[in-house]
C-alpha atoms as a PDB file:
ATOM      1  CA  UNK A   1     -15.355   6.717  -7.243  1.00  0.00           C
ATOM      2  CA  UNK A   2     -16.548   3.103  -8.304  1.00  0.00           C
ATOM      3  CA  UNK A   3     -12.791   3.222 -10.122  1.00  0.00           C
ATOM      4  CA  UNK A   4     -11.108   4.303  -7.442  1.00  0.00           C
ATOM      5  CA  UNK A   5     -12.340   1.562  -5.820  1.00  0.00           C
ATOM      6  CA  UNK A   6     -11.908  -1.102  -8.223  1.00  0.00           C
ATOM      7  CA  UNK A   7      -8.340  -0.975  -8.741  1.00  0.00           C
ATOM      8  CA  UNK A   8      -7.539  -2.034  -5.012  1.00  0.00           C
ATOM      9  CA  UNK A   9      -8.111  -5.400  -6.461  1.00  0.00           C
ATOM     10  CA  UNK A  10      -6.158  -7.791  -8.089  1.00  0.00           C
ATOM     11  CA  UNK A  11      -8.996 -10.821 -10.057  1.00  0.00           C
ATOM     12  CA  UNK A  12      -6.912 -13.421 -10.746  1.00  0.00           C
ATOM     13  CA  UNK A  13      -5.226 -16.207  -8.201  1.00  0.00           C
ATOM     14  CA  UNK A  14      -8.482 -15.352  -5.341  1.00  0.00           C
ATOM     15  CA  UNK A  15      -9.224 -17.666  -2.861  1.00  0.00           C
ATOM     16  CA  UNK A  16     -13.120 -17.972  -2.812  1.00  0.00           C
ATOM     17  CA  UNK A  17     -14.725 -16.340   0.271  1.00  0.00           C
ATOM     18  CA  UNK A  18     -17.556 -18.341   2.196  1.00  0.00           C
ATOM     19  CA  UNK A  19     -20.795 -16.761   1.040  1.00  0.00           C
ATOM     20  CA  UNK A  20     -24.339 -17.581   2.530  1.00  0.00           C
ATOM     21  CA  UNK A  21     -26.568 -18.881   0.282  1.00  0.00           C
ATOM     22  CA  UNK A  22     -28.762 -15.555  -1.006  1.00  0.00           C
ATOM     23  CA  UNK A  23     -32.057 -15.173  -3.142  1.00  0.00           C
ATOM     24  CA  UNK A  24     -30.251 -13.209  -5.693  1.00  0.00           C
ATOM     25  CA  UNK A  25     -32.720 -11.484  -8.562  1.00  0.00           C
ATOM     26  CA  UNK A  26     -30.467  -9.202 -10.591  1.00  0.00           C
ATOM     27  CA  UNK A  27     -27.859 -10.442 -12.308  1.00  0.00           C
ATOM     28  CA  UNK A  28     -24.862  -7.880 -13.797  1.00  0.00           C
ATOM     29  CA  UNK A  29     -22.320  -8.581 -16.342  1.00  0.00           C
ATOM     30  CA  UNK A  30     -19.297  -5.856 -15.609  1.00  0.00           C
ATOM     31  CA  UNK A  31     -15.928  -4.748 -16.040  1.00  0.00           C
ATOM     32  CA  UNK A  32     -13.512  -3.462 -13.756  1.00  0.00           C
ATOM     33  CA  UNK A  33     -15.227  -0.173 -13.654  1.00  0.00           C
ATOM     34  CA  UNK A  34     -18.764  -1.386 -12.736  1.00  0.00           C
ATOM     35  CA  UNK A  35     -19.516  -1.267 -16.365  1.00  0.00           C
ATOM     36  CA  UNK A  36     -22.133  -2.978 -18.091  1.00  0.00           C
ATOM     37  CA  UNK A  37     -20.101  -5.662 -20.929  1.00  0.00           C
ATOM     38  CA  UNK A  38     -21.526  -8.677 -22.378  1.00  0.00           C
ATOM     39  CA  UNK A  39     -20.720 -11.924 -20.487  1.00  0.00           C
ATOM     40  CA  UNK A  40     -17.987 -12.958 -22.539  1.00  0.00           C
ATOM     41  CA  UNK A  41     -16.476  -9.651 -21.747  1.00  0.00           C
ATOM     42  CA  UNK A  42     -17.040  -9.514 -18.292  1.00  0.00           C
ATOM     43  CA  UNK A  43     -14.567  -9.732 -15.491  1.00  0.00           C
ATOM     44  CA  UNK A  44     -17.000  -9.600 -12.802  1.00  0.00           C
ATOM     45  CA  UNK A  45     -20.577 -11.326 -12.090  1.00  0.00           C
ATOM     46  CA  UNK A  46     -22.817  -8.803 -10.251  1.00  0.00           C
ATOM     47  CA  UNK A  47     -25.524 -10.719  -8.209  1.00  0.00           C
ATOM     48  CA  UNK A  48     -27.857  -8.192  -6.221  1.00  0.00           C
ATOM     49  CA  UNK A  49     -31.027  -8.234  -4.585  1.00  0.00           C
ATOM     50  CA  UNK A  50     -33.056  -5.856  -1.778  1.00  0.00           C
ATOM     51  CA  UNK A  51     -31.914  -5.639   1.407  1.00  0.00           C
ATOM     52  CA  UNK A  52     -33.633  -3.627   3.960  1.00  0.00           C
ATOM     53  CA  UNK A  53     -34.716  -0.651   1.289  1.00  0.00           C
ATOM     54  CA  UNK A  54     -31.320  -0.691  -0.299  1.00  0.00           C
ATOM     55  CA  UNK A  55     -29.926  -2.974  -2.749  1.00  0.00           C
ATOM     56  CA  UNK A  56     -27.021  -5.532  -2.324  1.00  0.00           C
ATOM     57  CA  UNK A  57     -24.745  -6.163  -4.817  1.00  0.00           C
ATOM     58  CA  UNK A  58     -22.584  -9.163  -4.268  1.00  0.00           C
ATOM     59  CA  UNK A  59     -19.347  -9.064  -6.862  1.00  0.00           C
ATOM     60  CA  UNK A  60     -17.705 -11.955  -7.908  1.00  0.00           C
ATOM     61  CA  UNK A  61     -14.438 -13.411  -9.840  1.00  0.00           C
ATOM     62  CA  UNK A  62     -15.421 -14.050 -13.867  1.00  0.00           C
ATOM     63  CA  UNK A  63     -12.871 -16.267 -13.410  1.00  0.00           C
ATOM     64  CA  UNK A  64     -13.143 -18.538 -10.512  1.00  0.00           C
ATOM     65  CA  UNK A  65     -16.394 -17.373  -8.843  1.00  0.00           C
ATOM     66  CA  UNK A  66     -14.479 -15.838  -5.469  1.00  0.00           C
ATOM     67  CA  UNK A  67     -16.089 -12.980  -4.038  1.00  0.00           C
ATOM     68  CA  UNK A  68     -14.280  -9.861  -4.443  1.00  0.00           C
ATOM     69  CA  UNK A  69     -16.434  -7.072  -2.405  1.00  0.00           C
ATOM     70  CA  UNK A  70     -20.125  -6.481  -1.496  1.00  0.00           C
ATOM     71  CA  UNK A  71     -21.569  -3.261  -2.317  1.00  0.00           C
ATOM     72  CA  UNK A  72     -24.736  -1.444  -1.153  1.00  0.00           C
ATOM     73  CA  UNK A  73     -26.255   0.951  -3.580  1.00  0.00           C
ATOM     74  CA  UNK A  74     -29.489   2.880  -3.587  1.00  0.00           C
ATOM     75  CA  UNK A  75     -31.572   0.905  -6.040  1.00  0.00           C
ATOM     76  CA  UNK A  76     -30.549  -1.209  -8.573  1.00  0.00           C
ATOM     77  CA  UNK A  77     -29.112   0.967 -11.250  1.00  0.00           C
ATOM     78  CA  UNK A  78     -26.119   0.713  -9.547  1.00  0.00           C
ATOM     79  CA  UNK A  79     -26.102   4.512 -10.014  1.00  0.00           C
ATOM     80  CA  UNK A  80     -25.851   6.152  -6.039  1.00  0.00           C
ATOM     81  CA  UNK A  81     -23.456   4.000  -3.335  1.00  0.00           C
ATOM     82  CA  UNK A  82     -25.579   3.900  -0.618  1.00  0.00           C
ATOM     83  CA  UNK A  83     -24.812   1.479   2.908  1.00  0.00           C
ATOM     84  CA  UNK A  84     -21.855  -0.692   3.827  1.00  0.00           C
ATOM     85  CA  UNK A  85     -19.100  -1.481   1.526  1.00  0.00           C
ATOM     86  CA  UNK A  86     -16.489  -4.376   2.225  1.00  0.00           C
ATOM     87  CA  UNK A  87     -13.608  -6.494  -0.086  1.00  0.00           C
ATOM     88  CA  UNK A  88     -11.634  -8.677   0.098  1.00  0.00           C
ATOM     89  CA  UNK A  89      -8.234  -9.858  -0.211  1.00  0.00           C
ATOM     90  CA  UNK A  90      -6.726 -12.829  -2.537  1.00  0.00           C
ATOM     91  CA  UNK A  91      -6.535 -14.987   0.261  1.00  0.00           C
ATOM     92  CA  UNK A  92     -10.601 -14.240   1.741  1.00  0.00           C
ATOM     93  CA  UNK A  93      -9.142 -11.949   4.578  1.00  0.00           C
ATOM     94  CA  UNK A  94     -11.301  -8.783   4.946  1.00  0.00           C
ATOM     95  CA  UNK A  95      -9.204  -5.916   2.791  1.00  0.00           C
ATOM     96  CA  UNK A  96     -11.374  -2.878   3.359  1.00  0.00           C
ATOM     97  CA  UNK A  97     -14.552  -1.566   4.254  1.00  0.00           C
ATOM     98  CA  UNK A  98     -16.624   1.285   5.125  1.00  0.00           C
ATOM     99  CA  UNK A  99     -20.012   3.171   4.573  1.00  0.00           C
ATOM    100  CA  UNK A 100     -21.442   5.078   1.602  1.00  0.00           C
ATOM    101  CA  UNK A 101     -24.106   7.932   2.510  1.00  0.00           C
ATOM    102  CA  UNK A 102     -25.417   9.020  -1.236  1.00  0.00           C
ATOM    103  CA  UNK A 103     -22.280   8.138  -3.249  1.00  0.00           C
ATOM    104  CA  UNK A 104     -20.045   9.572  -0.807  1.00  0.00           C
ATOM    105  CA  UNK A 105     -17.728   8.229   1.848  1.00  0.00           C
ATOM    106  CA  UNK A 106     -19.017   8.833   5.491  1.00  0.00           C
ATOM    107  CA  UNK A 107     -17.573   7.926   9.254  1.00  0.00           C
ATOM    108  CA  UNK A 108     -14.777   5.091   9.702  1.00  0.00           C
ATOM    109  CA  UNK A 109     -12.898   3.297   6.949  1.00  0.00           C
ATOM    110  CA  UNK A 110     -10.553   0.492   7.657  1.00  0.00           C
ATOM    111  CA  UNK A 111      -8.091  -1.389   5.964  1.00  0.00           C
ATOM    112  CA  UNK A 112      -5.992  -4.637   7.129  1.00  0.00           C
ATOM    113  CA  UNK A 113      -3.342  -6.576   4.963  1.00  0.00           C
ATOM    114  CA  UNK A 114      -3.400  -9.920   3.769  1.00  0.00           C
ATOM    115  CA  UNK A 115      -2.692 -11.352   7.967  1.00  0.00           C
ATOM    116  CA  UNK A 116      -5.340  -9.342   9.187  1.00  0.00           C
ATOM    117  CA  UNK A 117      -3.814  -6.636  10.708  1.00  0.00           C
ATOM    118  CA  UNK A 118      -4.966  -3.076  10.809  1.00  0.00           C
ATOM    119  CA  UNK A 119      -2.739  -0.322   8.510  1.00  0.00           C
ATOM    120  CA  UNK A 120      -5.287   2.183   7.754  1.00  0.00           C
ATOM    121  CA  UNK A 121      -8.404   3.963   9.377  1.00  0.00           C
ATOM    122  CA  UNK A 122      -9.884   7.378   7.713  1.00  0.00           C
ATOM    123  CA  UNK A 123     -12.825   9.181   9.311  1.00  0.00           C
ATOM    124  CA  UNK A 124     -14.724  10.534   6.239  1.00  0.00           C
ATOM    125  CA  UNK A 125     -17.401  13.394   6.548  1.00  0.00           C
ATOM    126  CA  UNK A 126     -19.580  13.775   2.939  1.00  0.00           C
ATOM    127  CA  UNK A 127     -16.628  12.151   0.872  1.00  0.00           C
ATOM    128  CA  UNK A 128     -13.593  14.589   2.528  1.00  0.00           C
ATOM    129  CA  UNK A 129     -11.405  13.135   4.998  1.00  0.00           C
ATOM    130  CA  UNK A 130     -10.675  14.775   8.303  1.00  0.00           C
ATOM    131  CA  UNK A 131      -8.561  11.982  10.433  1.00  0.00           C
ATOM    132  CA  UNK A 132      -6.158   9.593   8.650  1.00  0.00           C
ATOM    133  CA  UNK A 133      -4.284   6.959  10.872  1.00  0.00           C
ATOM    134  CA  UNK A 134      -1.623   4.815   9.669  1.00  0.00           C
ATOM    135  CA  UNK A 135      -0.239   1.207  11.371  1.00  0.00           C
ATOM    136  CA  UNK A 136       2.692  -0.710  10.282  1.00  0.00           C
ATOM    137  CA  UNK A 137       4.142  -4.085  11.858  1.00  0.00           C
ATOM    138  CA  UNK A 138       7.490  -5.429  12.657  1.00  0.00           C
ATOM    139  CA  UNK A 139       7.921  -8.907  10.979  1.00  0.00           C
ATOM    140  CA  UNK A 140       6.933 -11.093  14.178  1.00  0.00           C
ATOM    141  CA  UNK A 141       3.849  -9.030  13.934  1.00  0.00           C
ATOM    142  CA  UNK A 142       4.130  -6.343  16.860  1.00  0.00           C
ATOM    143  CA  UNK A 143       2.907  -2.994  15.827  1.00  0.00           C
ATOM    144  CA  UNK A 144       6.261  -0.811  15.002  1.00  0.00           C
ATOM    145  CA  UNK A 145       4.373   2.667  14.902  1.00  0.00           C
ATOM    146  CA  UNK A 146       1.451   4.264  14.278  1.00  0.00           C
ATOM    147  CA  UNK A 147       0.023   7.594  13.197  1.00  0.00           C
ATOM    148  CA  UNK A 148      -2.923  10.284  13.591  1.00  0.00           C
ATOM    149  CA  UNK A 149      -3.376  12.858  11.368  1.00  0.00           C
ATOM    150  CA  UNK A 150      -6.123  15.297  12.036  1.00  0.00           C
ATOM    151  CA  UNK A 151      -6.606  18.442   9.212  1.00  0.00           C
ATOM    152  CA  UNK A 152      -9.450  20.071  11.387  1.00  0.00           C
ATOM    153  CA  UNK A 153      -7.478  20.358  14.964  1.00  0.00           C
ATOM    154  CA  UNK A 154      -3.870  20.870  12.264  1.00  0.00           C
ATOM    155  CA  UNK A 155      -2.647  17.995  15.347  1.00  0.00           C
ATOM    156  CA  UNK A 156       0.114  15.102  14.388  1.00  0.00           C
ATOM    157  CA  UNK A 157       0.982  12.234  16.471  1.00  0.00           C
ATOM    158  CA  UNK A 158       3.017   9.509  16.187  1.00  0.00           C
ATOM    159  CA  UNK A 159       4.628   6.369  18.565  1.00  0.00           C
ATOM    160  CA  UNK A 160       7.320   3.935  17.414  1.00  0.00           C
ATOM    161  CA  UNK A 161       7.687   0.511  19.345  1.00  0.00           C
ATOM    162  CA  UNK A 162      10.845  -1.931  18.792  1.00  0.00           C
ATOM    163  CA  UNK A 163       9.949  -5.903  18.633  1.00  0.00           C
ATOM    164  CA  UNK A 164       9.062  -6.107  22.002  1.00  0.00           C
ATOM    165  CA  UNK A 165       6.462  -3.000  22.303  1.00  0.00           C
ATOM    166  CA  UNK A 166       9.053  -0.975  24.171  1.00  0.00           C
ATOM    167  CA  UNK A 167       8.259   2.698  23.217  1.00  0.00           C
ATOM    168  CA  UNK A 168      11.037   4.307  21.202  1.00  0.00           C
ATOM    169  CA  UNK A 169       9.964   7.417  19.690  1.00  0.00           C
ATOM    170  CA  UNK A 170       6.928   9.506  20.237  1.00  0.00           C
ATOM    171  CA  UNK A 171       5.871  12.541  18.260  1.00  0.00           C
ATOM    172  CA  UNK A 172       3.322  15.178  19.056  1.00  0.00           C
ATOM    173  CA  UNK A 173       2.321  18.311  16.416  1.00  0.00           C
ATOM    174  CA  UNK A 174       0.499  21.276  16.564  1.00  0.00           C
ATOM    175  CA  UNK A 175       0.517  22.992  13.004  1.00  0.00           C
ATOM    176  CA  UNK A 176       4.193  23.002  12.479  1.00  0.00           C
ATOM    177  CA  UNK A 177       5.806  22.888  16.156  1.00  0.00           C
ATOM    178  CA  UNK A 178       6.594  20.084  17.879  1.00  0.00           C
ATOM    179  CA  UNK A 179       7.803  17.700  20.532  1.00  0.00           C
ATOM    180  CA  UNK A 180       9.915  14.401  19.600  1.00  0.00           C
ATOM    181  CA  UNK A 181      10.710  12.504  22.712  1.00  0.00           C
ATOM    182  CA  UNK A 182      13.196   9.718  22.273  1.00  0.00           C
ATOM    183  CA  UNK A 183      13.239   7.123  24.590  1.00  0.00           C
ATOM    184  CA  UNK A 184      16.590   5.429  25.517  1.00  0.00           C
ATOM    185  CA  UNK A 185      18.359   2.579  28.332  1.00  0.00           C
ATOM    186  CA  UNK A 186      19.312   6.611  29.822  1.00  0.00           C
ATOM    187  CA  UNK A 187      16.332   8.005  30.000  1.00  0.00           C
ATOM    188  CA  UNK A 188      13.914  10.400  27.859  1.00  0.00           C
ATOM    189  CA  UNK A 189      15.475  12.715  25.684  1.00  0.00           C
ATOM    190  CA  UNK A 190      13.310  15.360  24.073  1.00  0.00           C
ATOM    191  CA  UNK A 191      13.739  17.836  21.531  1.00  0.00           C
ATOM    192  CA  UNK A 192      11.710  20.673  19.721  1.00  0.00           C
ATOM    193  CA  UNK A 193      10.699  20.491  16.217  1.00  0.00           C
ATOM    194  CA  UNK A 194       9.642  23.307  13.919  1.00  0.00           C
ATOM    195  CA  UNK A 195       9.056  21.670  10.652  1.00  0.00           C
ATOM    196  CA  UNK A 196       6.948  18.613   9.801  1.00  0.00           C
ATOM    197  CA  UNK A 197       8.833  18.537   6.304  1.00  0.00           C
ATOM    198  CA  UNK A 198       9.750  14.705   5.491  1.00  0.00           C
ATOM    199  CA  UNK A 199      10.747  13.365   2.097  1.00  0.00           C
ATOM    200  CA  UNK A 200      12.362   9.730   1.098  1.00  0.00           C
ATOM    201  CA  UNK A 201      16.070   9.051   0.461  1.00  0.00           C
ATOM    202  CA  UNK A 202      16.177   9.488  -3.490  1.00  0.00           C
ATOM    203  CA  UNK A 203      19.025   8.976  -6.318  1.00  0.00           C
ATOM    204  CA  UNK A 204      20.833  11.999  -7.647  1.00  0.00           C
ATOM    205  CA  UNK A 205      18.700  13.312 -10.344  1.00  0.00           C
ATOM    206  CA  UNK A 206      15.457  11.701  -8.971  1.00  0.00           C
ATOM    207  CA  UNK A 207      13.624   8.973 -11.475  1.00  0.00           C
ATOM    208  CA  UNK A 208      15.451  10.141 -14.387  1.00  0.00           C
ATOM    209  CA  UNK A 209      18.766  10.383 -13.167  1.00  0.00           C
ATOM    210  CA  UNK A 210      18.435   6.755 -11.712  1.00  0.00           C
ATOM    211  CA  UNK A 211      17.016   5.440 -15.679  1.00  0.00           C
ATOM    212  CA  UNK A 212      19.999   7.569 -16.930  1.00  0.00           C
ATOM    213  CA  UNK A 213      22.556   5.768 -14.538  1.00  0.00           C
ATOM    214  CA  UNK A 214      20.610   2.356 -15.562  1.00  0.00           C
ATOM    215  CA  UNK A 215      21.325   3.056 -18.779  1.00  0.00           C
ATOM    216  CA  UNK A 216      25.248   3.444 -18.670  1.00  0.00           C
ATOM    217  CA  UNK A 217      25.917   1.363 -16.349  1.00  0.00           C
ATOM    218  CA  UNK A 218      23.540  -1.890 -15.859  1.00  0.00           C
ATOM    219  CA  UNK A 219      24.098  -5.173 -17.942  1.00  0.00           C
ATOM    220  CA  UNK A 220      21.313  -6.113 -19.226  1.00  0.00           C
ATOM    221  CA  UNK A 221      22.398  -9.131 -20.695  1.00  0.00           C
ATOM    222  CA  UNK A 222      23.318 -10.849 -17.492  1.00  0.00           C
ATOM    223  CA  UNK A 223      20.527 -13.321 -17.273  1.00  0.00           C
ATOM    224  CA  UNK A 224      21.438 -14.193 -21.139  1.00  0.00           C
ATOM    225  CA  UNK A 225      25.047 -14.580 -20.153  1.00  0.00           C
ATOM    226  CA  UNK A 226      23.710 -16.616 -17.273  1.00  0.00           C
ATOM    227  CA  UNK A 227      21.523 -19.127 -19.215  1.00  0.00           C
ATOM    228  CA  UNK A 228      17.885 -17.752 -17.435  1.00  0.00           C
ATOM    229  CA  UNK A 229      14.648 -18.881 -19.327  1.00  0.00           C
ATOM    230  CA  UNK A 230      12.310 -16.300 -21.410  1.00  0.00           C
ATOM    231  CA  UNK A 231      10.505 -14.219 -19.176  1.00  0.00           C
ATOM    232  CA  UNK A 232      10.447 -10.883 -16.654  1.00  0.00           C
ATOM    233  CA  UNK A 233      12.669 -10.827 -13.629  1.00  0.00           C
ATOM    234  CA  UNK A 234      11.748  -8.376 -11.062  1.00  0.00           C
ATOM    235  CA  UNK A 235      15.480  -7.920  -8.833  1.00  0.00           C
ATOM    236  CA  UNK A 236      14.293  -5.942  -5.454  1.00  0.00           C
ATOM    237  CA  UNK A 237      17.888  -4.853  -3.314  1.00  0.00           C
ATOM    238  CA  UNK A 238      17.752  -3.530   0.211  1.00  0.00           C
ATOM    239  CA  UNK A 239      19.962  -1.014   1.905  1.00  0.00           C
ATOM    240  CA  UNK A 240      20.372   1.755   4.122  1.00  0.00           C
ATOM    241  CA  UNK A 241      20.750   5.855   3.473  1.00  0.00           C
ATOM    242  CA  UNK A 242      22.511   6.851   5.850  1.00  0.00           C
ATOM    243  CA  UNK A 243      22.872  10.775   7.376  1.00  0.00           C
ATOM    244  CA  UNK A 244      25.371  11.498   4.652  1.00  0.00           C
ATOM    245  CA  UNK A 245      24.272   9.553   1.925  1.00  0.00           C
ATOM    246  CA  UNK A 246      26.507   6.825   1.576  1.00  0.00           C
ATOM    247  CA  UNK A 247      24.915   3.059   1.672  1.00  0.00           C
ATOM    248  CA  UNK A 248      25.076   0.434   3.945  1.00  0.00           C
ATOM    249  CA  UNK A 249      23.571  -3.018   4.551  1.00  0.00           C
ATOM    250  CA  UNK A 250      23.025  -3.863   0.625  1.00  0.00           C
ATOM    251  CA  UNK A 251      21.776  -6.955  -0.237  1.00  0.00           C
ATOM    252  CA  UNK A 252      19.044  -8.921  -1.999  1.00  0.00           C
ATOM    253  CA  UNK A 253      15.248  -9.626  -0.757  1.00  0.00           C
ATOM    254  CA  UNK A 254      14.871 -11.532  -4.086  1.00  0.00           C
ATOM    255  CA  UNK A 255      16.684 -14.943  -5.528  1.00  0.00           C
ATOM    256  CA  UNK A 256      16.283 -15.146  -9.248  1.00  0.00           C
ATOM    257  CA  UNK A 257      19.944 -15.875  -9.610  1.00  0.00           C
ATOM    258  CA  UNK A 258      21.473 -16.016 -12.869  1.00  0.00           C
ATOM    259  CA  UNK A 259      23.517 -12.922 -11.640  1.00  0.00           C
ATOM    260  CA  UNK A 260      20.924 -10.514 -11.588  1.00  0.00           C
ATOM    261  CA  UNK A 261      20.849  -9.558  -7.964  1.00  0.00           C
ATOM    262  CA  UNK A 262      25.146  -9.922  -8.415  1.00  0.00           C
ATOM    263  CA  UNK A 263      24.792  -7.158 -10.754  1.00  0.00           C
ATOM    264  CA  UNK A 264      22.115  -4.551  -9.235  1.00  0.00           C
ATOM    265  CA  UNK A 265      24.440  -4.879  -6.041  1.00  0.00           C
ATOM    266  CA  UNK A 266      27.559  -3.768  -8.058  1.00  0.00           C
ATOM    267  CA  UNK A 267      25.898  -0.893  -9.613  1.00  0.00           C
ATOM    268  CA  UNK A 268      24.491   0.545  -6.580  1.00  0.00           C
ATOM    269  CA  UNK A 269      27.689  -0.071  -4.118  1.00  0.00           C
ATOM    270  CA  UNK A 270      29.133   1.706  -7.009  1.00  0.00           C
ATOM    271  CA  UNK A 271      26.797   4.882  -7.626  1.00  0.00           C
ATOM    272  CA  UNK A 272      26.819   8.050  -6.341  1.00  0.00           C
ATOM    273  CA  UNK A 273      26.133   8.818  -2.542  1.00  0.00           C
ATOM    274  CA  UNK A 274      22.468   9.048  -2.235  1.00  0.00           C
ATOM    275  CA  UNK A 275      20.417  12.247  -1.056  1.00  0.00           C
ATOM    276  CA  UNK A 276      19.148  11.361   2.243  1.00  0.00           C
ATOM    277  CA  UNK A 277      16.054  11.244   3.741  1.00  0.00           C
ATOM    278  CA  UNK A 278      14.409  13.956   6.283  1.00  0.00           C
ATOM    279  CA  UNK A 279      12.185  13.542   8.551  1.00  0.00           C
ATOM    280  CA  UNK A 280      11.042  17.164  10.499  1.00  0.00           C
ATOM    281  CA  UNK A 281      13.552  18.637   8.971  1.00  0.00           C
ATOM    282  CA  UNK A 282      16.273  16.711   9.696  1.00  0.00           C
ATOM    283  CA  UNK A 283      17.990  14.587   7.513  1.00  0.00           C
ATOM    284  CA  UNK A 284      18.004  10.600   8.987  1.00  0.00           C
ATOM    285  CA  UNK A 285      18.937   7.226   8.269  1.00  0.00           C
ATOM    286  CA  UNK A 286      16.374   5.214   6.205  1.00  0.00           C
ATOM    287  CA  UNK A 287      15.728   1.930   4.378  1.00  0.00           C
ATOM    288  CA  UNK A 288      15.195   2.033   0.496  1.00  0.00           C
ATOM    289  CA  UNK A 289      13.939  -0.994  -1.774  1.00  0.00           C
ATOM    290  CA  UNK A 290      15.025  -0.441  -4.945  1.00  0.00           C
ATOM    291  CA  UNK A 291      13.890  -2.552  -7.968  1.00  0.00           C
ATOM    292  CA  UNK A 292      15.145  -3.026 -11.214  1.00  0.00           C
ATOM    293  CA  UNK A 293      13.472  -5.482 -13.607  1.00  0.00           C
ATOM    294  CA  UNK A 294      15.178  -8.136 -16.565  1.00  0.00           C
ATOM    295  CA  UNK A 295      13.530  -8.883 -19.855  1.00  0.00           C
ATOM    296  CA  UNK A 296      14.625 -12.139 -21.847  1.00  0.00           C
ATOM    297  CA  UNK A 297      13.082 -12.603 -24.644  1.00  0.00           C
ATOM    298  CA  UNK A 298      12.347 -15.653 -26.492  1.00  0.00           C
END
């Protein structure tokens, strides 16, 4: 669990988080895993003391001293999670936090991204969740849909807003039948649904067939040819499944230059049609990132 955790984190780069001065008494040299190191080993500073019959641990940056989460555990083996847990993101916004009853997840967890808006909540009971909902945000901020899962009522909902928080979509499940209304300058439109099945817009072949087509296909010389310094380029293109798998809208959301994002463009205008995506059983335009990284070597 305490590695599950942990790797939600990133410890280098953090901005330092205000913390009130404390009375610490315990003092913990640890690794990413919670682990006991030596200090010269150690990647975070553990400083705990009591706290109203539990025992606060406070975890902090080897590096730089930012606080990364604060923990509450039973006693100070740092053996049973016990109380409220909360971290924090590189830039001091709250990341994530929740409550521990005897090592186990219990009630409402939340998570927010780096601007401090809401994308996850999970209602735990002994360490199982029961009720998972999901938020995601256009890019002036509005919410663009969220949805609630629930495993013990088999219910799905969800509602998609455009830019302006006009409703565009709502969907309502119960076990595998359902209702998609589609809103519209016409009116409502609504439709039956008998499958939630849903899977992503993928390359012929899946992983491997993409590496294969990488393979044959890519230049990887084209930051050499293109005079870029050592180092690793990470090229991310944008585009559009469509219905019949055919692309459209391709272009770059990174600028390394050299050619690179020239050259992931060509090979991907000139692949194979795509398989699309489904979404309750239907097969729908969707958006794919696709990344492909350069290595020039000294």
């Amino acid at each position: 669990m305490l590695k599950r955790i942990l790797f939600l984190f990133s410890f280098c780069m953090l901005t330092a988080v205000a913390v009130k001065s404390q009375s610490y008494k315990f003092i913990y040299y640890l690794d990413t895993d919670l682990n006991t190191v030596s200090k010269k080993k150690a990647s975070i500073i553990g400083k705990g003391f009591k706290e109203n019959n539990l025992f606060k641990l406070d975890c902090f940056s080897a590096f730089n001293n930012a606080l990364l989460m604060t923990i509450h555990f039973a006693d100070s083996s740092l053996a049973v999670l016990q109380g409220s847990f909360r971290s924090y993101h590189v830039n001091g916004k709250i990341e994530k936090e929740g409550n521990h009853v005897m090592g186990f997840e219990e009630g409402t967890w939340q998570s927010w991204d780096t601007l401090g808006r809401k994308v996850d909540s999970v209602i735990y009971k002994n360490g199982l969740p029961y009720v998972h909902a999901t938020f995601d945000h256009h890019k002036n901020g509005s919410l663009r849909y969220y949805s609630i899962e629930d495993s013990l009522q088999q219910t799905y909902q969800t509602v998609t807003y455009d830019e302006n928080a006009g409703v565009t979509h709502e969907v309502f499940f119960k076990g595998q039948k359902g209702i998609l209304k589609t809103y519209t300058e016409k009116g409502v439109q609504t439709d039956s649904l008998f499958t939630r099945e849903e899977s992503e817009a993928s390359f012929p072949g899946g992983e491997q067939g993409w590496r294969t087509y990488l393979k044959e296909n890519l230049n990887p010389n084209t930051p050499v040819d293109n005079n870029a310094g050592a180092g690793k380029y990470t090229v991310v293109i944008k585009f559009i499944v469509t219905k019949d798998g055919s692309l459209n809208d391709v272009s770059a959301e990174t600028s390394h230059g050299h050619g690179m994002e020239k050259e992931v463009i060509r090979i991907i205008k000139n692949g194979p049609k795509w398989i699309p995506a489904v979404q309750y059983g239907r097969k729908v335009n969707a958006y794919r990132r696709q990344p492909v990284t350069f290595v020039v070597e000294k």
